[in-house]
C-alpha atoms as a PDB file:
ATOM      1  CA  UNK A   1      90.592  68.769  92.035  1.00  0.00           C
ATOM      2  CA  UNK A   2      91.233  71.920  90.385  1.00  0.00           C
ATOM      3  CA  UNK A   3      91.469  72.580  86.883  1.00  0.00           C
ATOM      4  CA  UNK A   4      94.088  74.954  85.999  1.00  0.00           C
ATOM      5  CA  UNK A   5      93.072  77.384  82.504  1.00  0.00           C
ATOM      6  CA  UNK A   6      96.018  77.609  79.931  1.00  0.00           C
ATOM      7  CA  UNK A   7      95.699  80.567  77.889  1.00  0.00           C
ATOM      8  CA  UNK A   8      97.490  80.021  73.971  1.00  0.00           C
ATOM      9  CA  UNK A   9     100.524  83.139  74.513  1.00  0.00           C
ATOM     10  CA  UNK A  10     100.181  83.310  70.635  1.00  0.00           C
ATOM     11  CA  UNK A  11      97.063  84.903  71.288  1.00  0.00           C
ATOM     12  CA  UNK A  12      97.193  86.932  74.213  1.00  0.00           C
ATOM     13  CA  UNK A  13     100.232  88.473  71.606  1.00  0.00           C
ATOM     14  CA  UNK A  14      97.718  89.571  69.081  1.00  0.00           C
ATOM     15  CA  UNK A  15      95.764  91.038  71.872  1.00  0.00           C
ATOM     16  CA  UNK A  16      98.424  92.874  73.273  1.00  0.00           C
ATOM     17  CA  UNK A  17     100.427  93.543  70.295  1.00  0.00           C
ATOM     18  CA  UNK A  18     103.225  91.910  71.554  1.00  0.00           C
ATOM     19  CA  UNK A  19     105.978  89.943  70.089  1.00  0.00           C
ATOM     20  CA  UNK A  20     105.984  85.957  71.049  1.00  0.00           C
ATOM     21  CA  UNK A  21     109.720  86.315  71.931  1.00  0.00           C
ATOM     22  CA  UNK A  22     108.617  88.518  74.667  1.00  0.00           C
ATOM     23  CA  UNK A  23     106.818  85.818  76.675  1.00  0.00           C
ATOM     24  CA  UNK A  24     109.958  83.643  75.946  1.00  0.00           C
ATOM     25  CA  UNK A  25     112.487  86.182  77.373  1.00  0.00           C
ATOM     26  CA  UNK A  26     109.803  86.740  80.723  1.00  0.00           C
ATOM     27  CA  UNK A  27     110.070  82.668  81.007  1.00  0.00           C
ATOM     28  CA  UNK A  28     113.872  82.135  80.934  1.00  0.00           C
ATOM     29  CA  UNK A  29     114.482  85.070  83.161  1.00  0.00           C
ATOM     30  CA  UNK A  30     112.040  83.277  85.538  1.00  0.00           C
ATOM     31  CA  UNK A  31     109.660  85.982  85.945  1.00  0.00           C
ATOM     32  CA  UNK A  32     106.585  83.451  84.506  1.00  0.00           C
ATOM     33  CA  UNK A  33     106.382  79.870  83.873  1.00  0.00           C
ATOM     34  CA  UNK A  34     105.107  78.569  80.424  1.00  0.00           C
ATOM     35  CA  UNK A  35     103.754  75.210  79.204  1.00  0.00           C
ATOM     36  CA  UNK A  36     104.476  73.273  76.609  1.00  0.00           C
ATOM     37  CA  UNK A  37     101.809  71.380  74.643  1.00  0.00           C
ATOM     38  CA  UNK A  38     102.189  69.991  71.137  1.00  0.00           C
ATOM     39  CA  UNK A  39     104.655  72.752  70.565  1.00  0.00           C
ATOM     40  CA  UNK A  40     102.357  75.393  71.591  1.00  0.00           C
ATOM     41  CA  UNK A  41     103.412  77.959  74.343  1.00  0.00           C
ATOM     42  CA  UNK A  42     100.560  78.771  76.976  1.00  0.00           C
ATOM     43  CA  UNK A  43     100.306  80.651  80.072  1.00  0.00           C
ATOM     44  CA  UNK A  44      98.050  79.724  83.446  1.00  0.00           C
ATOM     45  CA  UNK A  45      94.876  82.170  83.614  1.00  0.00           C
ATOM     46  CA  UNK A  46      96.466  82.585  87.099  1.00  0.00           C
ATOM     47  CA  UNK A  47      99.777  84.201  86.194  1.00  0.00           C
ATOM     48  CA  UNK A  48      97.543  86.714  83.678  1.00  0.00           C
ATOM     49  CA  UNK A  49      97.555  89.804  85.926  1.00  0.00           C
ATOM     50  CA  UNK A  50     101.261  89.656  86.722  1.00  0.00           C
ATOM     51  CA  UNK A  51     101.988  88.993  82.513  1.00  0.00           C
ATOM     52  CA  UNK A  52      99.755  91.963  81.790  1.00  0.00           C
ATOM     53  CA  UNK A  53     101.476  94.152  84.676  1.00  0.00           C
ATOM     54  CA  UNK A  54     104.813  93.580  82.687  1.00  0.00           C
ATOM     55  CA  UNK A  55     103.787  94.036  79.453  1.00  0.00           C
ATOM     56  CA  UNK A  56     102.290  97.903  80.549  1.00  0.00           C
ATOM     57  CA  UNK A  57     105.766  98.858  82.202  1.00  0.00           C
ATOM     58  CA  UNK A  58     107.264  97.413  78.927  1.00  0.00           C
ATOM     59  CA  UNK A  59     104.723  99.258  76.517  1.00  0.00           C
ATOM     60  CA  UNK A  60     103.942 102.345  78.178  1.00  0.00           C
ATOM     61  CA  UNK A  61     106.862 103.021  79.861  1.00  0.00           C
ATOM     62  CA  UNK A  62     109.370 101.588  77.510  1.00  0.00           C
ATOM     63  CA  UNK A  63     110.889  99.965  80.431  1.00  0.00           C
ATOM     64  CA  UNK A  64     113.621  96.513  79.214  1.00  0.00           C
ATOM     65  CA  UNK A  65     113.470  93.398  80.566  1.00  0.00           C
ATOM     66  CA  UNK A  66     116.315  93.896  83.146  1.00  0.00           C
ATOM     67  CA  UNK A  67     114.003  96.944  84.683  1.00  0.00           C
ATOM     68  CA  UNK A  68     111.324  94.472  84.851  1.00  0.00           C
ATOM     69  CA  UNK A  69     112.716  92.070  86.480  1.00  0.00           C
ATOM     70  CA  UNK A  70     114.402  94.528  89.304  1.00  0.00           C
ATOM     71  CA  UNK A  71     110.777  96.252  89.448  1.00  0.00           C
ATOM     72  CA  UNK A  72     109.027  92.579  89.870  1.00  0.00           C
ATOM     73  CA  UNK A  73     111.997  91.598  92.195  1.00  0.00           C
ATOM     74  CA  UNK A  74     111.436  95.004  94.552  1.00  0.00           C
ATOM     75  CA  UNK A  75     107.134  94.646  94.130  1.00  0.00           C
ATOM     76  CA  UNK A  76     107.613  90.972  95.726  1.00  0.00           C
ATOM     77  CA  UNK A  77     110.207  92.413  98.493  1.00  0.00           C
ATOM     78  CA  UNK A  78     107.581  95.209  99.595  1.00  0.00           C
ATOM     79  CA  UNK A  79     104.628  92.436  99.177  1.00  0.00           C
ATOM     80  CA  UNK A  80     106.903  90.309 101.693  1.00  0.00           C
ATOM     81  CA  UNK A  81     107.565  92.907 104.270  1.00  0.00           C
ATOM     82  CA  UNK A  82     103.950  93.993 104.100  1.00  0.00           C
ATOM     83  CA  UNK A  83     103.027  90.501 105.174  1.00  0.00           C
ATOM     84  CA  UNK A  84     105.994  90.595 107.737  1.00  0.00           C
ATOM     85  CA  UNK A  85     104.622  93.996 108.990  1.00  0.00           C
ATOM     86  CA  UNK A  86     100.865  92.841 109.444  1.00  0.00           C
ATOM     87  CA  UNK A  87     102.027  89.631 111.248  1.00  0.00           C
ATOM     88  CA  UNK A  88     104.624  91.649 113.963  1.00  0.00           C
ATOM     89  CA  UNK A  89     101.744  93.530 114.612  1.00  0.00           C
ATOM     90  CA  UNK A  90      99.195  91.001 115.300  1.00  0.00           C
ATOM     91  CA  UNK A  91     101.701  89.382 117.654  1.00  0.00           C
ATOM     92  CA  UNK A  92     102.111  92.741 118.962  1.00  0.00           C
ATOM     93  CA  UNK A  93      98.698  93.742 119.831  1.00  0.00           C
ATOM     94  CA  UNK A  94      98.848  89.972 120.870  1.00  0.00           C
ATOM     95  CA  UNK A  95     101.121  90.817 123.966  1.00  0.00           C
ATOM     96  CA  UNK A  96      99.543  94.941 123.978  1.00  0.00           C
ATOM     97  CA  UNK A  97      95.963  93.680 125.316  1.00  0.00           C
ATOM     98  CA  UNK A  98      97.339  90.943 128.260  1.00  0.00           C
END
């Protein structure tokens, strides 16, 4: 059985130089999920790269929370088609060789 790695969002704050409300807003819009222990906030090691992704576009590119979540909403879309794309043409190339 897996283990799944909780990361304390207190601290990834001080390493980003982020405010703590900032992981709350990206949870009750949806865009992560948070856990709860002893009334401690952490984040899954697995949901790292996409927390890191949004704290760049909000840093660097001084980009709100709304823009996030349209630019995470449109990434996902693309992501999805991608998928969509690669499968049509498998089935494609599927009925292109017979």
């Amino acid at each position: 059985m897996p283990t799944t790695q909780l990361i304390a969002a207190n601290e990834f704050c001080i390493y980003h130089h982020i405010e703590l409300s900032f992981i709350y807003s990206l949870q009750q819009s949806g865009l992560i999920e948070v856990t709860v222990i002893e009334e401690k906030l952490f984040v899954e090691e697995s949901q790292l790269p996409q927390l890191e992704k949004m704290v760049r576009l909000y840093q660097e590119m001084d980009i709100n929370l709304e823009g996030i979540e349209t630019i995470t909403y449109l990434l996902q879309r693309m992501h999805d088609m991608q998928r969509e794309i690669a499968t049509l043409e498998s089935r494609l190339s599927m009925y292109e060789n017979e």
